[in-house]
Protein backbone atom coordinates (compact mmCIF):
# COMPACT_ATOMS: atom_id res chain seq x y z
CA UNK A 1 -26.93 17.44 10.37
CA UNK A 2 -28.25 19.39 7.25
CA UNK A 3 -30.74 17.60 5.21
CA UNK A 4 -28.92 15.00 2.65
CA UNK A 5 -28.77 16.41 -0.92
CA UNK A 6 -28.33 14.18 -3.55
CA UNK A 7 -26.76 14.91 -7.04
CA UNK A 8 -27.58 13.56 -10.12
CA UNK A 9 -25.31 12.68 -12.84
CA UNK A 10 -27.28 11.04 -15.86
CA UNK A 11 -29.37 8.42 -13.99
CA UNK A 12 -27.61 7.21 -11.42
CA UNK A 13 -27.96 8.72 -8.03
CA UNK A 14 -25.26 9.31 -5.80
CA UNK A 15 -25.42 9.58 -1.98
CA UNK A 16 -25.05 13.08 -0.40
CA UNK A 17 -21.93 14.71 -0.63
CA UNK A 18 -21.42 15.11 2.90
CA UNK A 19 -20.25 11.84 4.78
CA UNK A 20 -22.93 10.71 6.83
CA UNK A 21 -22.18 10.45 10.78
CA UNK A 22 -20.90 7.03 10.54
CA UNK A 23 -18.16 8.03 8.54
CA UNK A 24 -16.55 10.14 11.27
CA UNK A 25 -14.12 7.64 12.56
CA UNK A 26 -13.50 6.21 8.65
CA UNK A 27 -12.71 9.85 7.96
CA UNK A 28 -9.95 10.20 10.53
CA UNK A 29 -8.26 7.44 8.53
CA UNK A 30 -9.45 7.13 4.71
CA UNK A 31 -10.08 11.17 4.61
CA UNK A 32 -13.19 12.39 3.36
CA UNK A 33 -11.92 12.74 0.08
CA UNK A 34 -9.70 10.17 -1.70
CA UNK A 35 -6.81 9.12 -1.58
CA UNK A 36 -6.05 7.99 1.43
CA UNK A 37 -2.78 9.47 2.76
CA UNK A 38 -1.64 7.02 5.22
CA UNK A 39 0.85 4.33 3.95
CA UNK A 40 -1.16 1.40 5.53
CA UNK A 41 -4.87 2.50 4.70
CA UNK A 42 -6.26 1.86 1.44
CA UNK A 43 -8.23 4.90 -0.45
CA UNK A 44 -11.82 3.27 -0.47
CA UNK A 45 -14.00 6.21 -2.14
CA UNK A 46 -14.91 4.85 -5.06
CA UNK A 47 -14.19 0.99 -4.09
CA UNK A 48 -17.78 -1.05 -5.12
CA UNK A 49 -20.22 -0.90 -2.97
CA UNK A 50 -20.51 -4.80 -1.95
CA UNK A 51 -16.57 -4.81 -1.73
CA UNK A 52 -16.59 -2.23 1.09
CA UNK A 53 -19.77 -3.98 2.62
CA UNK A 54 -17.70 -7.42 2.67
CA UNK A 55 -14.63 -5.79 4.16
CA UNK A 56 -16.44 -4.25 6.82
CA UNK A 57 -18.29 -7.44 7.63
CA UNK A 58 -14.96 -9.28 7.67
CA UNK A 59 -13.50 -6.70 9.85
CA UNK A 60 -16.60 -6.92 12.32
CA UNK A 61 -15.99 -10.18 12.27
CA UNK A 62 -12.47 -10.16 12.96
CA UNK A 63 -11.69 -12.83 10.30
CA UNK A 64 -9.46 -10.23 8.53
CA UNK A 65 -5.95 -9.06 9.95
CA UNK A 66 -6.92 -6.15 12.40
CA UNK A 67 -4.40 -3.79 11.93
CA UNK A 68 -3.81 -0.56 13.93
CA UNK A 69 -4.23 2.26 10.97
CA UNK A 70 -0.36 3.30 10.94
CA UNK A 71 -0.68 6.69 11.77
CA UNK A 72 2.33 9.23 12.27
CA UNK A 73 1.58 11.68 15.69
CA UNK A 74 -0.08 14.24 16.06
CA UNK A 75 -2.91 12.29 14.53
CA UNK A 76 -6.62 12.63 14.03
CA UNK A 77 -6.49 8.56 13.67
CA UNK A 78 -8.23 6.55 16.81
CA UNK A 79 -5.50 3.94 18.77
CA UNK A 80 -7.71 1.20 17.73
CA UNK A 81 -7.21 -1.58 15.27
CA UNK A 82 -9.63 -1.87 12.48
CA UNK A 83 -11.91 -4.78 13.75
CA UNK A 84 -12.33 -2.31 16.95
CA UNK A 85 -13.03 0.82 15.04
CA UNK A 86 -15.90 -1.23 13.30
CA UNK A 87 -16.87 -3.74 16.26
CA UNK A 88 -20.22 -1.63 16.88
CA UNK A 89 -21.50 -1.00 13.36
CA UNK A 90 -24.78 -2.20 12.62
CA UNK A 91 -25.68 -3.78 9.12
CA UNK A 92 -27.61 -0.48 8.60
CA UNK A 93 -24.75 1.59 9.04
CA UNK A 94 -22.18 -0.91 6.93
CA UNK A 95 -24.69 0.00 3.97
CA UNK A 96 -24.55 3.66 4.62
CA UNK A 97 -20.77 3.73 4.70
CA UNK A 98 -20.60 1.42 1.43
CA UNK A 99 -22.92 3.18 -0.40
CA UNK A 100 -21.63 7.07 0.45
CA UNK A 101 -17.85 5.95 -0.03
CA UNK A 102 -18.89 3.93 -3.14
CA UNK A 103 -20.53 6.80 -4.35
CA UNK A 104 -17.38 9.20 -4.48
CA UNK A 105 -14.59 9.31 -7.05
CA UNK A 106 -11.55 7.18 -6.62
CA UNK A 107 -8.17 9.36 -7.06
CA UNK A 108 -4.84 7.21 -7.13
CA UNK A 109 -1.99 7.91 -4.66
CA UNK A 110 0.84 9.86 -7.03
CA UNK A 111 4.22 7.19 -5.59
CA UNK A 112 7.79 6.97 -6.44
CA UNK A 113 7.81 3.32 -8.30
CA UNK A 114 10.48 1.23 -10.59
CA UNK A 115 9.28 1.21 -14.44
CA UNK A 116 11.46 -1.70 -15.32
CA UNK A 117 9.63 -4.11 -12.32
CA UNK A 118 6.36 -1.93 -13.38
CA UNK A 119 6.58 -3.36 -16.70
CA UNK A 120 7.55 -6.60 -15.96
CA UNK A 121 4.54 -6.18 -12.68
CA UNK A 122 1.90 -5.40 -16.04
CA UNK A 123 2.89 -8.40 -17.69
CA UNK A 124 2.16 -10.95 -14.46
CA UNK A 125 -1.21 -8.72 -13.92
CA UNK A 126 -2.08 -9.27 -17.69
CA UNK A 127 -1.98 -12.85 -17.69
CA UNK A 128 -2.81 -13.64 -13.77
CA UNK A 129 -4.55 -10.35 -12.65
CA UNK A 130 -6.38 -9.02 -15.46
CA UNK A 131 -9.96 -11.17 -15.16
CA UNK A 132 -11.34 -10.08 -12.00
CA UNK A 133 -9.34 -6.87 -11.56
CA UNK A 134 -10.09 -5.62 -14.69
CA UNK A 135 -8.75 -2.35 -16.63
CA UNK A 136 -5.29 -2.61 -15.43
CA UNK A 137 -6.39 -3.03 -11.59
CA UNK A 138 -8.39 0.19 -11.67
CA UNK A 139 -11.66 -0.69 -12.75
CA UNK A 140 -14.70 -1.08 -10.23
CA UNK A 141 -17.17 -2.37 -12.04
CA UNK A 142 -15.84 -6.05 -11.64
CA UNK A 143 -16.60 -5.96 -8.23
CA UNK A 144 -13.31 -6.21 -7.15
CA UNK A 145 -10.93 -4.30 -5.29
CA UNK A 146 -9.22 -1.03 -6.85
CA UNK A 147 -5.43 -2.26 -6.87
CA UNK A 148 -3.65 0.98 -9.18
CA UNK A 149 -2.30 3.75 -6.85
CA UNK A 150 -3.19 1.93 -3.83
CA UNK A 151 -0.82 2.73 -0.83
CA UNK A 152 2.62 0.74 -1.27
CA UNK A 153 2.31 -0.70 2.39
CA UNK A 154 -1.41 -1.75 2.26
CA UNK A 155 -0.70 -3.42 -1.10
CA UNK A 156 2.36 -5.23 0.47
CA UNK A 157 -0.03 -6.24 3.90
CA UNK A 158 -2.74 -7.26 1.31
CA UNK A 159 -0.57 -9.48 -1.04
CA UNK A 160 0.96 -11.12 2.07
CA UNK A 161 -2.37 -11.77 3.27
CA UNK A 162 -3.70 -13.58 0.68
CA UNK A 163 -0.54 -15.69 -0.04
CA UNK A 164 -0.63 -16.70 3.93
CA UNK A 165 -4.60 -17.14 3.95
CA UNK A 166 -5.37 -14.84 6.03
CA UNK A 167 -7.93 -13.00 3.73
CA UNK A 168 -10.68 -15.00 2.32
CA UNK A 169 -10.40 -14.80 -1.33
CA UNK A 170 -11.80 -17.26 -4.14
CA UNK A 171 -9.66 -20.77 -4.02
CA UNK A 172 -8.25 -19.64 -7.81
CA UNK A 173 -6.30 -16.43 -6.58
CA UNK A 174 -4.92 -18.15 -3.72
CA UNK A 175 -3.21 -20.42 -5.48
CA UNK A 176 -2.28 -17.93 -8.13
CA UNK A 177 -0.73 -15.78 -5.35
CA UNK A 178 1.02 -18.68 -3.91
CA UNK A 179 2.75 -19.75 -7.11
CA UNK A 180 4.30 -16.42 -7.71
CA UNK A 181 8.28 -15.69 -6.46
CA UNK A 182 8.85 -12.47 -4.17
CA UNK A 183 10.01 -10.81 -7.07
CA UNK A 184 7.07 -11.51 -9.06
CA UNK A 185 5.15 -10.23 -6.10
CA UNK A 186 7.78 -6.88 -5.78
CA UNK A 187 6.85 -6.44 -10.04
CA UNK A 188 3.09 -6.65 -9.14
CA UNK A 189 3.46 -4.20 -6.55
CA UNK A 190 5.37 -1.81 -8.48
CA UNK A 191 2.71 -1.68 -11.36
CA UNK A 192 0.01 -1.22 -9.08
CA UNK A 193 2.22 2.22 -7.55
CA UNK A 194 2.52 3.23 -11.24
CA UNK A 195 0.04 5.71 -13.51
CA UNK A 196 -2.32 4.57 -15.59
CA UNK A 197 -1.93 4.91 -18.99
């Protein structure tokens, strides 16, 4: 492998623009650029740093849902669910993948979506949403997941996982995610699939 390079922009340092070896079965899924194309993989370039770590670790742990990838044939993706893909990754290489995918630009998946339930989806995410998934779901600086121009399917699996506890997530959102209706949870959905502003 050619020696890393590393390119500045202002201060900050970001990791080499080519993945690093670890990322070759992420790759075959997530892409090495962003987004991801496949309808139940979320695009993750560009995701904070310690949320990738934590999914990872939850995924190595198999206390998240291990889902096969969802990918159409012919296929680059492995036949393994995601707690297998990462069963062997050392805490070394969960920091390597967290900080190069981190380190890349997040690009929202362009998706057909309903701007009525979109509008009525911005409201809920305003008052319910807006605190730890700031700047409309899109900003990663809160250390929280990217949610705007996610995959429709993965946001779907995601939702449903929190509202059956099957994702660990902070006792408040839980709740929150419990209280809402199915069409509450459709309008959420839809506003994540639309464009930001």
């Amino acid at each position: 492998m050619a020696a890393a390079t590393v390119l500045l922009l202002g201060a900050a340092e970001l990791p080499a623009a080519d993945p690093p070896a670890q990322a070759a079965s992420c790759s075959a899924c997530h892409g090495v650029e962003a987004p991801s194309l496949l309808p139940g993989v979320p695009t993750i370039h560009g995701m904070p740093q310690l949320v990738i770590e934590n999914a990872l670790y939850d995924y190595r742990a198999t206390i998240r849902p291990c889902r096969k990838p969802g990918c159409d044939e012919p296929s680059d993706c492995p036949p393994l669910d995601f707690c297998s893909i990462v069963a062997g990754l050392s805490d070394q290489d969960i920091a390597v993948l967290a900080e190069w995918y981190a380190g890349r630009e997040y690009v929202p998946l362009p998706q057909e979506y309903d701007p009525g339930l979109a509008a009525r989806g911005a409201l809920l995410h305003a008052a319910r949403c807006e605190n730890c998934h700031g700047g409309g779901g899109s900003r990663p600086q809160d250390q929280a997941s990217i949610l705007r121009g996610q995959p429709r399917d993965y946001l779907v699996n995601a939702i449903g996982d929190f509202r059956q506890e099957r994702r660990i997530a902070v006792a408040e959102m839980h709740v929150m995610l419990q209280e809402l209706s199915a069409e509450e949870v459709a309008a959420l959905v839809e506003f994540y699939l639309s464009p930001r502003d």
